[in-house]
C-alpha atoms as a PDB file:
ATOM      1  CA  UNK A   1       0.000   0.000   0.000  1.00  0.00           C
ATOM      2  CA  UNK A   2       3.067   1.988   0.514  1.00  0.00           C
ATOM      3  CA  UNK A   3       4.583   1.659  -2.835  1.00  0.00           C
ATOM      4  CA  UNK A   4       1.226   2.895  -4.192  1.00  0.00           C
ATOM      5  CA  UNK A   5       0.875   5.905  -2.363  1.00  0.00           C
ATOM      6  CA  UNK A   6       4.762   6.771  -3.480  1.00  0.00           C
ATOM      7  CA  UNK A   7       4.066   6.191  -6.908  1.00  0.00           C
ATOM      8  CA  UNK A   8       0.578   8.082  -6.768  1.00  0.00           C
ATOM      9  CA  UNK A   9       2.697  11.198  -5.553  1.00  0.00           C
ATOM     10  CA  UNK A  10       5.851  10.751  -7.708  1.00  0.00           C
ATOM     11  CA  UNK A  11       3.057  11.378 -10.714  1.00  0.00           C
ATOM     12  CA  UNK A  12       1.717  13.993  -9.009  1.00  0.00           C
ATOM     13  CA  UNK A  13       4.579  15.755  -8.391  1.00  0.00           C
ATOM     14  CA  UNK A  14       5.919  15.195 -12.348  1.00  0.00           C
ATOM     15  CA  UNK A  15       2.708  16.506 -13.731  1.00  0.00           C
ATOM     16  CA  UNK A  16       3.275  19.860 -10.959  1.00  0.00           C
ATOM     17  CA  UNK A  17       6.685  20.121 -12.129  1.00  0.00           C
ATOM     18  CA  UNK A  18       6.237  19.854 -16.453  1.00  0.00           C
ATOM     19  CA  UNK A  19       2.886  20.655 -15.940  1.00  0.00           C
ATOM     20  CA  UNK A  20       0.060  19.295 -18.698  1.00  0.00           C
ATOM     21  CA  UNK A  21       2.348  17.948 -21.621  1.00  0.00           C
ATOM     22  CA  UNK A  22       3.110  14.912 -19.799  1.00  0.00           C
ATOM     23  CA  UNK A  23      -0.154  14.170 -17.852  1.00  0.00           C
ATOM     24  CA  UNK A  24      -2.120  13.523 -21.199  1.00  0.00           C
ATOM     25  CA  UNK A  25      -3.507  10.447 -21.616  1.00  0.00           C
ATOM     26  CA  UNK A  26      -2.219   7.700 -24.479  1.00  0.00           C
ATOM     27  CA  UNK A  27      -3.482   8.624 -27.591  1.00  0.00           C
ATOM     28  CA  UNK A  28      -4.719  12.220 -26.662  1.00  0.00           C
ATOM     29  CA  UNK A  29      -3.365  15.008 -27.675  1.00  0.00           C
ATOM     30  CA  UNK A  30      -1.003  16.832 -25.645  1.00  0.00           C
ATOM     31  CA  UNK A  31      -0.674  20.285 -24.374  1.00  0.00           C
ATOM     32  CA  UNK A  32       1.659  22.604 -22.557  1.00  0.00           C
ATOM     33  CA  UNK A  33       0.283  25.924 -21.205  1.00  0.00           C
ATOM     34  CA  UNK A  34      -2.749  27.181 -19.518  1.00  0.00           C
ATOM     35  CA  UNK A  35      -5.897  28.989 -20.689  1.00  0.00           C
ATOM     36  CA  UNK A  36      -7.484  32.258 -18.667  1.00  0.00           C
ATOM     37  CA  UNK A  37     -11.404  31.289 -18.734  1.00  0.00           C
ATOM     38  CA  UNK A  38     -12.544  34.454 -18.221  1.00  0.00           C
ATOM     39  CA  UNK A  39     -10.118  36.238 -21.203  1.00  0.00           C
ATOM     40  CA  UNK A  40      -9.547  33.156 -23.864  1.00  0.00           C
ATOM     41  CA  UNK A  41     -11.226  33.869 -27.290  1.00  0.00           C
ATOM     42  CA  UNK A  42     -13.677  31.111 -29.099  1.00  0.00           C
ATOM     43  CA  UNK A  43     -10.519  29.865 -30.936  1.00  0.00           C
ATOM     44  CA  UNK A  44      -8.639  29.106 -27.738  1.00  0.00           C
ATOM     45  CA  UNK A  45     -11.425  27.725 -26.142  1.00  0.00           C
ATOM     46  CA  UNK A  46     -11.860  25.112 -28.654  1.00  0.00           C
ATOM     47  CA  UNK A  47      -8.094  24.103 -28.314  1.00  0.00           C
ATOM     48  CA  UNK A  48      -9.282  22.231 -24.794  1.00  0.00           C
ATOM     49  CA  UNK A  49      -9.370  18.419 -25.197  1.00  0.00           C
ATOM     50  CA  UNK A  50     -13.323  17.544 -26.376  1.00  0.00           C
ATOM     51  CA  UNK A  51     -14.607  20.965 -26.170  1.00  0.00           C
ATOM     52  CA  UNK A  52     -17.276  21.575 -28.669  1.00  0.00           C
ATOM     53  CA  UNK A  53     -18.034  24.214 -30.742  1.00  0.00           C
ATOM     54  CA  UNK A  54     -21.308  25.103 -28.451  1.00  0.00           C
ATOM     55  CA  UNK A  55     -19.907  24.951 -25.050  1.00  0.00           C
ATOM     56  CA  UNK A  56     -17.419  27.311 -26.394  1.00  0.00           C
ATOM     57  CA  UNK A  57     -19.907  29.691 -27.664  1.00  0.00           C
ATOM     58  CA  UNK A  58     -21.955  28.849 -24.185  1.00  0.00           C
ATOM     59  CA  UNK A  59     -18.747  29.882 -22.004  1.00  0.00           C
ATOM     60  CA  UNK A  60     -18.832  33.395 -23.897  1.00  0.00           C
ATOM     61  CA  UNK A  61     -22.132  33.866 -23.678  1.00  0.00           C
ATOM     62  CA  UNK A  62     -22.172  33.498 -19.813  1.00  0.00           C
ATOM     63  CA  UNK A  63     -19.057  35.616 -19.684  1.00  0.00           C
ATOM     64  CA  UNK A  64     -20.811  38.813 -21.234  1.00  0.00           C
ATOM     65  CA  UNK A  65     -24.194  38.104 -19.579  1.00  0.00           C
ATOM     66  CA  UNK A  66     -22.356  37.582 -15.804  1.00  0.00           C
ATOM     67  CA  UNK A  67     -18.797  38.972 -15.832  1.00  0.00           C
ATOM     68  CA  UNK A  68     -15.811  36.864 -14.972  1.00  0.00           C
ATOM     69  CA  UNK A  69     -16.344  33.325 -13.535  1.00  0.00           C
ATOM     70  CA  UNK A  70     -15.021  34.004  -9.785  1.00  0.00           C
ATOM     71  CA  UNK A  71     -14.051  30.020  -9.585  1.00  0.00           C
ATOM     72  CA  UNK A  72     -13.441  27.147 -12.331  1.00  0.00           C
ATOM     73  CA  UNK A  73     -16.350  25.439 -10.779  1.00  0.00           C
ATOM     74  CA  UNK A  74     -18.638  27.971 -11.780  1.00  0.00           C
ATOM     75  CA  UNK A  75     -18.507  26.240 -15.708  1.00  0.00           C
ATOM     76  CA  UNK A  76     -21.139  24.470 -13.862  1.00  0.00           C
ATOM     77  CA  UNK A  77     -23.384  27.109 -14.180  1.00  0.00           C
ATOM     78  CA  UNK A  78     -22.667  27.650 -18.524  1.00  0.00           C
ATOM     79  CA  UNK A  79     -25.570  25.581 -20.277  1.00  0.00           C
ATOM     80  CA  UNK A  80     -23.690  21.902 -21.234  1.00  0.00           C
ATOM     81  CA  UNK A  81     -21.279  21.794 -18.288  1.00  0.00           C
ATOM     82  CA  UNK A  82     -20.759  18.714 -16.673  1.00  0.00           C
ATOM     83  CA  UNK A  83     -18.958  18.344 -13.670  1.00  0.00           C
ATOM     84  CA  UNK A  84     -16.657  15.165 -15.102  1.00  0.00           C
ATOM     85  CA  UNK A  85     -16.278  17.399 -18.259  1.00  0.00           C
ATOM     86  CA  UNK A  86     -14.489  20.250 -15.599  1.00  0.00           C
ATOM     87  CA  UNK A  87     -12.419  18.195 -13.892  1.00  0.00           C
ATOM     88  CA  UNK A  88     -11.022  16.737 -17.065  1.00  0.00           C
ATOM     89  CA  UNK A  89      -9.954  20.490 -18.395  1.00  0.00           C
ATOM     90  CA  UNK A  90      -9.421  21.824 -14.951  1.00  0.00           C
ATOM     91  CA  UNK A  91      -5.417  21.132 -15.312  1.00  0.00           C
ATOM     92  CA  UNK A  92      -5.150  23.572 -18.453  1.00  0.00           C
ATOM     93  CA  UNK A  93      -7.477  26.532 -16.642  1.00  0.00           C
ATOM     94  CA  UNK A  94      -6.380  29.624 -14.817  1.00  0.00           C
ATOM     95  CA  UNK A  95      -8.455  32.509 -13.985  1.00  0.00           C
ATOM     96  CA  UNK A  96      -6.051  35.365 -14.454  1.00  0.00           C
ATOM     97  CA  UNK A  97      -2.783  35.504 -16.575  1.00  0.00           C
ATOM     98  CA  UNK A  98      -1.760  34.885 -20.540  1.00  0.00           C
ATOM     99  CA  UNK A  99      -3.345  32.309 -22.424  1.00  0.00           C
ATOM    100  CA  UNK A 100      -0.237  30.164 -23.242  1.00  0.00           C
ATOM    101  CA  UNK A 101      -2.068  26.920 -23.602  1.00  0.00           C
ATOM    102  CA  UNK A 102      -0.552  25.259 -27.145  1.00  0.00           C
ATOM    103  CA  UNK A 103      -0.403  21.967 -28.404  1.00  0.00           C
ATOM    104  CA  UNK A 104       2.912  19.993 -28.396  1.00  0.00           C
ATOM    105  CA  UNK A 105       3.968  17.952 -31.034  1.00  0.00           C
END
């Protein structure tokens, strides 16, 4: 049980250190950067792993009809949200700074 919780935080700790290109998932696409919700146009938004189209639009649409989202978890409250969909794209989010999020080849 040991050995699991070791290795558990030795993953942690490399996806912390060189952050989201190496936490990707086989086969997926990976990514190195972060995204500001509250400032990233409809083309960066659609750069996030699965994001459609709509919930792009949906996430600009609740911007200019309620300001800035105050939390990540507030996506809840943008029409298609789910709260599996969040915590999948939570590692690429920020709610201030640049939008540096990029794929990596």
């Amino acid at each position: 049980m040991k050995r699991v919780i070791v290795a558990f935080l030795s993953i942690a700790l490399l996806c912390l250190v060189f952050g989201n290109t190496i936490c990707a998932g086989e086969g997926q696409q990976q990514f190195a950067g972060f995204l500001n919700i509250n400032t990233a146009s409809y083309e960066q938004l659609i750069m996030l792993p699965d994001m459609s189209e709509t919930l792009a639009r949906n996430i600009i649409t609740y911007r200019n009809m309620n300001g800035p989202l105050a939390t990540i978890d507030e996506l809840i409250m943008v029409n298609g949200f789910e709260y599996t969909y969040i915590d999948r794209i939570r590692p690429f989010l920020q709610l201030e700074g640049d939008n540096t999020l990029r794929p990596v080849e």
